[in-house]
C-alpha atoms as a PDB file:
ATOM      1  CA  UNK A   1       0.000   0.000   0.000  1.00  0.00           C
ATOM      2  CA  UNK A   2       1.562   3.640  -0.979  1.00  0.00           C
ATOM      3  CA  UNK A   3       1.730   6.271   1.629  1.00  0.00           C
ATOM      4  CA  UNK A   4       1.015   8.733  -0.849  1.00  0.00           C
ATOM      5  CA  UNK A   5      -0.955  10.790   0.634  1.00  0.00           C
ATOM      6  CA  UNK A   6      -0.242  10.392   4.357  1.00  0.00           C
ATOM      7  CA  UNK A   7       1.268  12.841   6.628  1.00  0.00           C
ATOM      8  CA  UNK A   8       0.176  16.453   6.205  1.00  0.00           C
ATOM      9  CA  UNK A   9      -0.523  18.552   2.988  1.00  0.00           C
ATOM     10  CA  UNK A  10       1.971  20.462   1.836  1.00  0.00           C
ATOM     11  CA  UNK A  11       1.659  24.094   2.319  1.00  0.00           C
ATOM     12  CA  UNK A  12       3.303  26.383   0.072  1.00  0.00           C
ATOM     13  CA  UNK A  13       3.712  30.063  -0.601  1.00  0.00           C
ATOM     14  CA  UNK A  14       2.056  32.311  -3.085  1.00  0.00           C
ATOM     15  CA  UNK A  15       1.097  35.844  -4.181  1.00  0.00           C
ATOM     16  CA  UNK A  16      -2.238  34.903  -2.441  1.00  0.00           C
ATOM     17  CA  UNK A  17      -0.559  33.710   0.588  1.00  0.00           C
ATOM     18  CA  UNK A  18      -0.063  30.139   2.101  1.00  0.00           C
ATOM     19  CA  UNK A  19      -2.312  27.242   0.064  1.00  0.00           C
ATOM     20  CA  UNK A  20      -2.869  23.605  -0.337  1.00  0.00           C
ATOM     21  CA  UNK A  21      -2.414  22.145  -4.110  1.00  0.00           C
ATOM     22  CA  UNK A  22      -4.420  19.372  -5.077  1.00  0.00           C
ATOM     23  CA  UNK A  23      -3.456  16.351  -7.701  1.00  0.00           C
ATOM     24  CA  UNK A  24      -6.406  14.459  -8.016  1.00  0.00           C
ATOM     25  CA  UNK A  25      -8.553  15.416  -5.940  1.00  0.00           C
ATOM     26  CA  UNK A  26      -6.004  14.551  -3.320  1.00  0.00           C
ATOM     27  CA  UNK A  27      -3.621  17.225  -1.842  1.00  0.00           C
ATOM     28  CA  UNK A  28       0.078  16.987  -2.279  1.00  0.00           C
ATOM     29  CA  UNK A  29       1.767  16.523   0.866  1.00  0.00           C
ATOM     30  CA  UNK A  30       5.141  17.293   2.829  1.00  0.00           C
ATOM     31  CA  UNK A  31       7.959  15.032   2.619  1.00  0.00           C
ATOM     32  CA  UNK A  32       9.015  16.042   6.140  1.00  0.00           C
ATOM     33  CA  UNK A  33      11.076  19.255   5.213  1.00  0.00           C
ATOM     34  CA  UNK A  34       8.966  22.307   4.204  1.00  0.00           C
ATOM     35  CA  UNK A  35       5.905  22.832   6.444  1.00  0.00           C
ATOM     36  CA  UNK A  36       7.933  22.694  10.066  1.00  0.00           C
ATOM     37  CA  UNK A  37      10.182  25.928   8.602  1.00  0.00           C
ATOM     38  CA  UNK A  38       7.674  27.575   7.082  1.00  0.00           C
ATOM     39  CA  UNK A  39       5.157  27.436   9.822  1.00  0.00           C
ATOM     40  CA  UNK A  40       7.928  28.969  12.064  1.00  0.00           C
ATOM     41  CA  UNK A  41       9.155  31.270  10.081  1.00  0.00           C
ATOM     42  CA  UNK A  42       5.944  32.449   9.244  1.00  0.00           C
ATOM     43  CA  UNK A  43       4.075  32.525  12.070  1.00  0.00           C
ATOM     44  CA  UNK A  44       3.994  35.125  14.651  1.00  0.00           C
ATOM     45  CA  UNK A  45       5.096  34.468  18.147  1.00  0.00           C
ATOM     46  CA  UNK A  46       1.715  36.062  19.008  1.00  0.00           C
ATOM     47  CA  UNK A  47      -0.610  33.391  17.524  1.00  0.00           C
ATOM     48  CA  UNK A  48      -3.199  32.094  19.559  1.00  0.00           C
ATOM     49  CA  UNK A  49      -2.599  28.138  18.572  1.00  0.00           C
ATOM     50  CA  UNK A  50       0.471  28.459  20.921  1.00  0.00           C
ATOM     51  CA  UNK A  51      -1.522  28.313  24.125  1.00  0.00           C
ATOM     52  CA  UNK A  52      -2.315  24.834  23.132  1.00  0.00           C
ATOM     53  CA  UNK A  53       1.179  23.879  23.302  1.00  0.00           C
ATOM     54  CA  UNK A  54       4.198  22.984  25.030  1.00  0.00           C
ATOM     55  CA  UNK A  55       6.295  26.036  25.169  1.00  0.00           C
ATOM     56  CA  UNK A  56       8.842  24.349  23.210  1.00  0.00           C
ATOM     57  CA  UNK A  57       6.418  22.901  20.637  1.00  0.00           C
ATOM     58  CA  UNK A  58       5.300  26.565  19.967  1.00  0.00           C
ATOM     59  CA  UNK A  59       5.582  28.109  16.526  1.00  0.00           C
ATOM     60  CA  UNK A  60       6.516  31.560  15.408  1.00  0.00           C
ATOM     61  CA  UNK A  61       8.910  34.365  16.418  1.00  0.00           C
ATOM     62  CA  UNK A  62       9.671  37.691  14.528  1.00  0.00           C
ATOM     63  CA  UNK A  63      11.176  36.819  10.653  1.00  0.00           C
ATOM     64  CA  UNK A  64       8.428  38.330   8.833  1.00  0.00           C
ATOM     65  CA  UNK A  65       8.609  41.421  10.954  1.00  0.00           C
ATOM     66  CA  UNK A  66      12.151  41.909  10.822  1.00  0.00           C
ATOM     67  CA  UNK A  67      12.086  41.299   6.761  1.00  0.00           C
ATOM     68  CA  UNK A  68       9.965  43.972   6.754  1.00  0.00           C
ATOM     69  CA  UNK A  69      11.187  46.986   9.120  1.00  0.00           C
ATOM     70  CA  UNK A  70      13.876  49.511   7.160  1.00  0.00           C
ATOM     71  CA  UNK A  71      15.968  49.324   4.758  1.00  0.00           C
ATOM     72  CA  UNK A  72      17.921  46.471   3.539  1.00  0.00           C
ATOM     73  CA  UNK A  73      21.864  46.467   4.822  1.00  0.00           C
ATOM     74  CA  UNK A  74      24.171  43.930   5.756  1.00  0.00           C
ATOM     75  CA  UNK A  75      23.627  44.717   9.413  1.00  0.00           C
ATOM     76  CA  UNK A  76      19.729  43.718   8.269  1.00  0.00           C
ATOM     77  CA  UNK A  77      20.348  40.774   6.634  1.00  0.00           C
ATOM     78  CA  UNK A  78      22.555  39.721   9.624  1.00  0.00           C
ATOM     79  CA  UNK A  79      19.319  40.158  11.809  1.00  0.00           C
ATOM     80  CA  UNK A  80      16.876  39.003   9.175  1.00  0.00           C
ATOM     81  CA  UNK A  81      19.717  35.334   9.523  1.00  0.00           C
ATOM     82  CA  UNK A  82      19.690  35.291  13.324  1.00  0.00           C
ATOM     83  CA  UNK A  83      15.287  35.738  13.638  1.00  0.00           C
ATOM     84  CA  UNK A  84      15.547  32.939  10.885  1.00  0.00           C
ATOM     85  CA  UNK A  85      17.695  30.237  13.198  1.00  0.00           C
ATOM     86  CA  UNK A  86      15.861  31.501  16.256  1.00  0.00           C
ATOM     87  CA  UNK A  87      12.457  30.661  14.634  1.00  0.00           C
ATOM     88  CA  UNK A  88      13.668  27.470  13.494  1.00  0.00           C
ATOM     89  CA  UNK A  89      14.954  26.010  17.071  1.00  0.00           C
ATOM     90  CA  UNK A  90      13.383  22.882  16.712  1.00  0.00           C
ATOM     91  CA  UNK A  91      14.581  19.704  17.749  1.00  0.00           C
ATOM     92  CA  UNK A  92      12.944  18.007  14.309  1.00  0.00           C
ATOM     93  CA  UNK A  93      15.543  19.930  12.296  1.00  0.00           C
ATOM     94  CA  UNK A  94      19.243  19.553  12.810  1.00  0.00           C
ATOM     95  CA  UNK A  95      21.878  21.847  11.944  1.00  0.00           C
ATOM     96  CA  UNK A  96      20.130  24.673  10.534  1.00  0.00           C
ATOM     97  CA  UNK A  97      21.942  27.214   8.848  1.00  0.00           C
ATOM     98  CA  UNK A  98      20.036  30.590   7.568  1.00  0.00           C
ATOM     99  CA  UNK A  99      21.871  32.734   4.519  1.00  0.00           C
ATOM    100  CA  UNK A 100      20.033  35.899   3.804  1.00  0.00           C
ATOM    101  CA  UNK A 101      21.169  37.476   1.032  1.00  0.00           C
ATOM    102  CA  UNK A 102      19.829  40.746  -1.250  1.00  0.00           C
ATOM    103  CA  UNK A 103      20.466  40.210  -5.148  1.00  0.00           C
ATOM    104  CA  UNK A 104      18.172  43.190  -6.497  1.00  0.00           C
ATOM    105  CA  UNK A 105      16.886  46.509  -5.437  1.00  0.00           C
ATOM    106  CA  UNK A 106      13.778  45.482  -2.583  1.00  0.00           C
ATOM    107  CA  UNK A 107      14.338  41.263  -3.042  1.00  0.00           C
ATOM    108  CA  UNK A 108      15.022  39.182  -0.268  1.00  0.00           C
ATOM    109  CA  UNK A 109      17.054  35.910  -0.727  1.00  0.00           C
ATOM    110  CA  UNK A 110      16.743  33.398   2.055  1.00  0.00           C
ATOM    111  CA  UNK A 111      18.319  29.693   2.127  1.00  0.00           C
ATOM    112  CA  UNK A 112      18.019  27.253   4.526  1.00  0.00           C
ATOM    113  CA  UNK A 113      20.065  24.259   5.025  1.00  0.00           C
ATOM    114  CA  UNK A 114      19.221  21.218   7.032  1.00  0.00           C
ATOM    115  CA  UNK A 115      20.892  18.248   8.425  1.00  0.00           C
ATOM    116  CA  UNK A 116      18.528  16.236   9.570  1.00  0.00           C
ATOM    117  CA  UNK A 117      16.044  15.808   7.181  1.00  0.00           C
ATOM    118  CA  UNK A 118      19.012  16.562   4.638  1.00  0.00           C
ATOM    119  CA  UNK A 119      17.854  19.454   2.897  1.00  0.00           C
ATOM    120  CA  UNK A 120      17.666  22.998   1.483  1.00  0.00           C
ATOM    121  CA  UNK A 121      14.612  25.835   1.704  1.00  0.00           C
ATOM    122  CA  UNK A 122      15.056  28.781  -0.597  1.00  0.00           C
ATOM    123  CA  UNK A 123      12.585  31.092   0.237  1.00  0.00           C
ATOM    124  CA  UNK A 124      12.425  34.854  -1.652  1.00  0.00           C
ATOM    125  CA  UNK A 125      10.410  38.096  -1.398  1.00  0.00           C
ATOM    126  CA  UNK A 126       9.784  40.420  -4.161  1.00  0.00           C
ATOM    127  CA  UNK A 127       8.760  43.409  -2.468  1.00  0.00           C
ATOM    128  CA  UNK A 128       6.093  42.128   0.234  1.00  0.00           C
ATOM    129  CA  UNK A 129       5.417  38.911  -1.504  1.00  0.00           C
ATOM    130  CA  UNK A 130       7.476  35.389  -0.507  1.00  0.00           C
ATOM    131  CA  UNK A 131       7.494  32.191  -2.388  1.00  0.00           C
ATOM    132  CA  UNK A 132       9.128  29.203  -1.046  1.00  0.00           C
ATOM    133  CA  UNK A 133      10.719  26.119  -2.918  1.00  0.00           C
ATOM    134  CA  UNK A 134      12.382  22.982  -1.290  1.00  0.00           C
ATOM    135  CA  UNK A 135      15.183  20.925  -2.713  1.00  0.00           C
ATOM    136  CA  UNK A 136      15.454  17.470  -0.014  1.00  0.00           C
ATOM    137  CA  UNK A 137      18.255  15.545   0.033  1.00  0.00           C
ATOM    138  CA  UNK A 138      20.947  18.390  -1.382  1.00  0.00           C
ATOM    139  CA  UNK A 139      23.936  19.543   0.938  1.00  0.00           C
END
């Protein structure tokens, strides 16, 4: 029997915000590497779902926010990197590493590299809007 469409859907980012494809009537869903980050990343440390869990099961933190305030520097990107790792403090993910970098005018480049699940997130924001793509198994 194929475990196709166990575990959770996958949710992704769009110009619409975060959705749920669907193949066949049947959403797609996360090999174990994309909805953990971008839940945390994503997620402010304000949201009310937190007082349902353990305090360190509880999702969100300030990455969005910091993305957002002034202008984009080194000494920015630096913070945007540290919000990024501090977000992602989960035991379920080993040796993240965040890279923020800024390749044009008001874009945001972020990449993040797993251990455990083996793995790299590249998210990017053109102007105020992110999309996310995962690439498993590359180090």
């Amino acid at each position: 029997m194929s475990d196709k469409y166990q575990g959770d859907p996958l949710i992704t980012l769009g110009p619409n915000g975060a959705s749920i494809t669907y193949k066949n009537g049947q959403p797609v869903m996360d090999q174990g590497l994309q909805n953990l980050p971008t839940l945390a990343l994503f997620t402010d440390s304000a949201w009310c779902g937190n007082i349902f869990l353990d305090t360190d099961e509880q999702l969100g933190g300030d990455f969005e926010a910091t993305c957002r305030k002034g202008a984009l520097t080194l000494s920015k990107l630096a913070l945007i990197e540290d919000s990024g790792v501090r977000a992602l403090h989960s035991k379920s993910l080993a040796g993240v590493t965040v890279e923020a970098t800024n390749p044009q005018s008001d874009r945001i480049a972020v990449a993040i590299k797993t251990k455990e699940p083996v793995g790299t997130l590249a998210y990017s924001r053109d102007g105020l809007l992110w999309a996310g793509q995962a690439a498993k198994g590359v180090s």
